[in-house]
C-alpha atoms as a PDB file:
ATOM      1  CA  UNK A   1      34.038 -58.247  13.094  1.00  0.00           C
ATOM      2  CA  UNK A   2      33.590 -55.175  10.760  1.00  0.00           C
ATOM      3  CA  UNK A   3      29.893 -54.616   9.230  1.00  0.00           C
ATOM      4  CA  UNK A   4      29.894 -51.826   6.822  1.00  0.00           C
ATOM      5  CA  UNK A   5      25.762 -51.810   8.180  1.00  0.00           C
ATOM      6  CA  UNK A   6      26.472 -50.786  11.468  1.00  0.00           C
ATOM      7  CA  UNK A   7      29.247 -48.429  10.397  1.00  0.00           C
ATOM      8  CA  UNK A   8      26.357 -46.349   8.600  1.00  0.00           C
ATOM      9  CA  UNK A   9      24.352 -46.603  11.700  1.00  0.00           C
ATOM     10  CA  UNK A  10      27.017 -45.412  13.868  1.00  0.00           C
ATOM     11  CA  UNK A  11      27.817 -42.546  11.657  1.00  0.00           C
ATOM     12  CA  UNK A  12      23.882 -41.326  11.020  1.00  0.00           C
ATOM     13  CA  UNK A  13      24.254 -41.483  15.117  1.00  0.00           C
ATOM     14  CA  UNK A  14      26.750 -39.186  15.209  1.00  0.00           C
ATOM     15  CA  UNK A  15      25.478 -37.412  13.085  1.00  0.00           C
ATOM     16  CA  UNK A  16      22.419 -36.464  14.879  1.00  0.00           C
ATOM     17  CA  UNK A  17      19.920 -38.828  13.119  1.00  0.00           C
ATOM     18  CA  UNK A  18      17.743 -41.799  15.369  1.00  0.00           C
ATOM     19  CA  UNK A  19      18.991 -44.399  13.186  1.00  0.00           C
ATOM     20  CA  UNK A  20      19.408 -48.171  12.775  1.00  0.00           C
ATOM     21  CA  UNK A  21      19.061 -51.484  10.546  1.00  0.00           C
ATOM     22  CA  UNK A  22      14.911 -51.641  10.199  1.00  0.00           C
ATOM     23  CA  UNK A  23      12.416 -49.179  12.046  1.00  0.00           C
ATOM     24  CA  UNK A  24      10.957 -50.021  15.297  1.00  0.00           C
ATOM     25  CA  UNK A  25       7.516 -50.799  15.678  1.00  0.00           C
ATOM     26  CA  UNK A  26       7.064 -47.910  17.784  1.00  0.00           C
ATOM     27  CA  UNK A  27       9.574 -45.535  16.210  1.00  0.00           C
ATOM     28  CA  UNK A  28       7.635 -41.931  15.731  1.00  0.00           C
ATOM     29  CA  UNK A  29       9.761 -40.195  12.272  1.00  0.00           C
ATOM     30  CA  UNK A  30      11.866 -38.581  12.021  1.00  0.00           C
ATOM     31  CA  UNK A  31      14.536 -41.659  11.727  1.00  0.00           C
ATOM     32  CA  UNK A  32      16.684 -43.083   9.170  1.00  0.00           C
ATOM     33  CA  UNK A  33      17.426 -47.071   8.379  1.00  0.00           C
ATOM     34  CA  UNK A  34      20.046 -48.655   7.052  1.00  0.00           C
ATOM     35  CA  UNK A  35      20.312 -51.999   4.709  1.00  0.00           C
ATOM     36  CA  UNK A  36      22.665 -53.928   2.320  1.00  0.00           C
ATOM     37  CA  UNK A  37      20.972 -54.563  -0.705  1.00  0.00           C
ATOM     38  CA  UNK A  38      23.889 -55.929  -2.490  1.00  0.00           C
ATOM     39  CA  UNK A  39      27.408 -56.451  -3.299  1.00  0.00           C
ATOM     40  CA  UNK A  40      30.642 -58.982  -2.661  1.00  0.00           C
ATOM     41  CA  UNK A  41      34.052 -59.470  -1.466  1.00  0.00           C
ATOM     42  CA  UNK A  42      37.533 -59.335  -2.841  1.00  0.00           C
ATOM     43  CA  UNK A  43      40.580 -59.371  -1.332  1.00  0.00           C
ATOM     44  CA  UNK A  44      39.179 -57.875   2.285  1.00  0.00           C
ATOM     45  CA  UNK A  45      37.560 -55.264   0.586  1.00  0.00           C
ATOM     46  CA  UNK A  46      33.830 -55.739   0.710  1.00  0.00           C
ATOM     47  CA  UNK A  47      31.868 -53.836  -2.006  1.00  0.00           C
ATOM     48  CA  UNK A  48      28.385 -53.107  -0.794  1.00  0.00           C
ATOM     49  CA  UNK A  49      25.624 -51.724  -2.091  1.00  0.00           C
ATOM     50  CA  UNK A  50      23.522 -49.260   0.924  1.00  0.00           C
ATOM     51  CA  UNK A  51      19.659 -47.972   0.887  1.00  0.00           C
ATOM     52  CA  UNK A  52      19.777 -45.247   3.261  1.00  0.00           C
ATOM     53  CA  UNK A  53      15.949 -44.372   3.875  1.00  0.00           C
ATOM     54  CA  UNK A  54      14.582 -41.445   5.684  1.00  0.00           C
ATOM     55  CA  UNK A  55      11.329 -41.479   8.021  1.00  0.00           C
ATOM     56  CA  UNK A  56       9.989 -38.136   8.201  1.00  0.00           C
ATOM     57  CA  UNK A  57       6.286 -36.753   9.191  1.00  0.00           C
ATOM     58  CA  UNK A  58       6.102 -34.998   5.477  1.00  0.00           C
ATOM     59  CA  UNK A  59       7.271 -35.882   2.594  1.00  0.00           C
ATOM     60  CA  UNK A  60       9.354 -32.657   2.267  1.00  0.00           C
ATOM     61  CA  UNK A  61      11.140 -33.592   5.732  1.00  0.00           C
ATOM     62  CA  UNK A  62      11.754 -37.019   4.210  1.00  0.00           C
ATOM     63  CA  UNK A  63      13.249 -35.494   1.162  1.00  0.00           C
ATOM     64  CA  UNK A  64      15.301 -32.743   2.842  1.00  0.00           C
ATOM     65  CA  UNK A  65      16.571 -35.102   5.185  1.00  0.00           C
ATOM     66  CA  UNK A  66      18.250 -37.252   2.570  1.00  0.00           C
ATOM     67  CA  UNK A  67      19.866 -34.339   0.901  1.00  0.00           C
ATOM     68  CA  UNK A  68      21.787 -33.398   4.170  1.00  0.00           C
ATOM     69  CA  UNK A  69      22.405 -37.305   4.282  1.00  0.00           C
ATOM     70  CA  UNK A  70      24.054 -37.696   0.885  1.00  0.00           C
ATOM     71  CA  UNK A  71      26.031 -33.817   0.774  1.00  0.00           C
ATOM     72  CA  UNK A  72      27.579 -35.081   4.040  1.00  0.00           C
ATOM     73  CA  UNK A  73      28.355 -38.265   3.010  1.00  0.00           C
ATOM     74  CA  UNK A  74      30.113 -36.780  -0.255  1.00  0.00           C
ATOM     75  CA  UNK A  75      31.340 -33.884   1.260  1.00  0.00           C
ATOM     76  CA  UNK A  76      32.265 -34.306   4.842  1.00  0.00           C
ATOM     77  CA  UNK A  77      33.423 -37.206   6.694  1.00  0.00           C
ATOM     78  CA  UNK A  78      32.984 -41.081   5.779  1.00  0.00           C
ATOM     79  CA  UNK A  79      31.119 -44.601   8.016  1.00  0.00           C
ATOM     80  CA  UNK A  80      34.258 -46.097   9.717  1.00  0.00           C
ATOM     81  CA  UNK A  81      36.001 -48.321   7.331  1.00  0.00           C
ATOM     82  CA  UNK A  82      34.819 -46.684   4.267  1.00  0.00           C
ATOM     83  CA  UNK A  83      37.307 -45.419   1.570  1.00  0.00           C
ATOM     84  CA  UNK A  84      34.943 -44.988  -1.530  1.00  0.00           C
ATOM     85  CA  UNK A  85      31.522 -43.455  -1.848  1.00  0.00           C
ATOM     86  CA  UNK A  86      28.673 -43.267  -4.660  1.00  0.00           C
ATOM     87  CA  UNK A  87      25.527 -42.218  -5.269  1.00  0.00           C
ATOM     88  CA  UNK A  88      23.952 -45.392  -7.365  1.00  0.00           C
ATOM     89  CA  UNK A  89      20.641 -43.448  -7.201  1.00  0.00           C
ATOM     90  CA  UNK A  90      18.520 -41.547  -5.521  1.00  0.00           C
ATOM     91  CA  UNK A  91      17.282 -39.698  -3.238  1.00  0.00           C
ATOM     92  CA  UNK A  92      13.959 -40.840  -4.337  1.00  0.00           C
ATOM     93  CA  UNK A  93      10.257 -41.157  -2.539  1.00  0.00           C
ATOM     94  CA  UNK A  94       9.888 -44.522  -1.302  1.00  0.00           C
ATOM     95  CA  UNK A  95       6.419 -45.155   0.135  1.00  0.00           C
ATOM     96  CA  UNK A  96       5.688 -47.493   2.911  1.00  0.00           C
ATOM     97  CA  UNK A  97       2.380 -48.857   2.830  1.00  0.00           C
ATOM     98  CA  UNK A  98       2.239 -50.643   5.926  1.00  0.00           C
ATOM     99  CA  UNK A  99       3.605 -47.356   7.644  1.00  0.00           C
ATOM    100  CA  UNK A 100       1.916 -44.837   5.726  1.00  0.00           C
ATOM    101  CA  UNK A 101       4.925 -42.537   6.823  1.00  0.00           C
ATOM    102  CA  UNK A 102       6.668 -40.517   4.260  1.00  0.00           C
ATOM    103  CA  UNK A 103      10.175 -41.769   3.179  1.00  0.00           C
ATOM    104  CA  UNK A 104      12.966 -41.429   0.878  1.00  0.00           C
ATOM    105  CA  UNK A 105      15.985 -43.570  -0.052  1.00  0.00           C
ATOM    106  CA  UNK A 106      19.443 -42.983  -1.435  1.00  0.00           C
ATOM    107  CA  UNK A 107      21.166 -46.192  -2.546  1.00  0.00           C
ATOM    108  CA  UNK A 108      24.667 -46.057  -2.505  1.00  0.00           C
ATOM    109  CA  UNK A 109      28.204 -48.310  -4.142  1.00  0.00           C
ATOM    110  CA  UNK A 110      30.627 -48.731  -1.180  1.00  0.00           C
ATOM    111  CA  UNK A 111      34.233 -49.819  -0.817  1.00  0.00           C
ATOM    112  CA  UNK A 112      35.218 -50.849   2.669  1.00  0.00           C
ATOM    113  CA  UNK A 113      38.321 -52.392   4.096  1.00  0.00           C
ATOM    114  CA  UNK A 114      37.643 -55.157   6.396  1.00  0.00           C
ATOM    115  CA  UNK A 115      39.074 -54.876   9.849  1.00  0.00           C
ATOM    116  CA  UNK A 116      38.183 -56.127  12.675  1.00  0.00           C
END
């Protein structure tokens, strides 16, 4: 079964980025996670709505790593399964208070066919 999710997390992956659904309770930054915050289904095309956040040891780091994110994403190659991109908003600081670490997020609107 497709999940547009894990088709972000594969593609951070091969993109050179530690990345995955929710940080690890050990994870040291820099490291990127991936969730659905919204979005719905019509016709097997599933129209989510992605945070992309980025875990880095500065703020700057955080920042910088969620530019590269988002100019690959519109400029380069695509998550498996995805045929249209955009930025909703962002990138933007994001604080984590339980963390403390430095992060940013980039929310994007998705179109992705659903194959299995």
């Amino acid at each position: 079964m497709y999940s547009v999710t894990q088709s972000f997390v594969e593609w951070l992956s091969d993109e050179g980025h530690a990345a995955s659904t929710y940080p690890a309770r050990d994870a040291a930054p820099p490291f990127v996670t991936v969730e659905r915050t919204g979005g719905g289904t019509v016709d097997m095309v599933d129209h989510p709505t992605i945070a992309v956040q980025t875990w880095a040891a500065t703020e700057a780091d955080a920042e910088q790593m969620a530019i590269e994110i988002r100019d690959a994403l519109m400029c380069e190659s695509r998550p498996r399964g995805v045929t249209k991109l955009n930025v909703n908003s962002g990138p933007y600081p994001f604080w984590d208070e339980d963390t403390r670490c430095p992060r940013y997020q980039t929310v994007y609107d998705c179109a992705a066919i659903l194959t299995d």
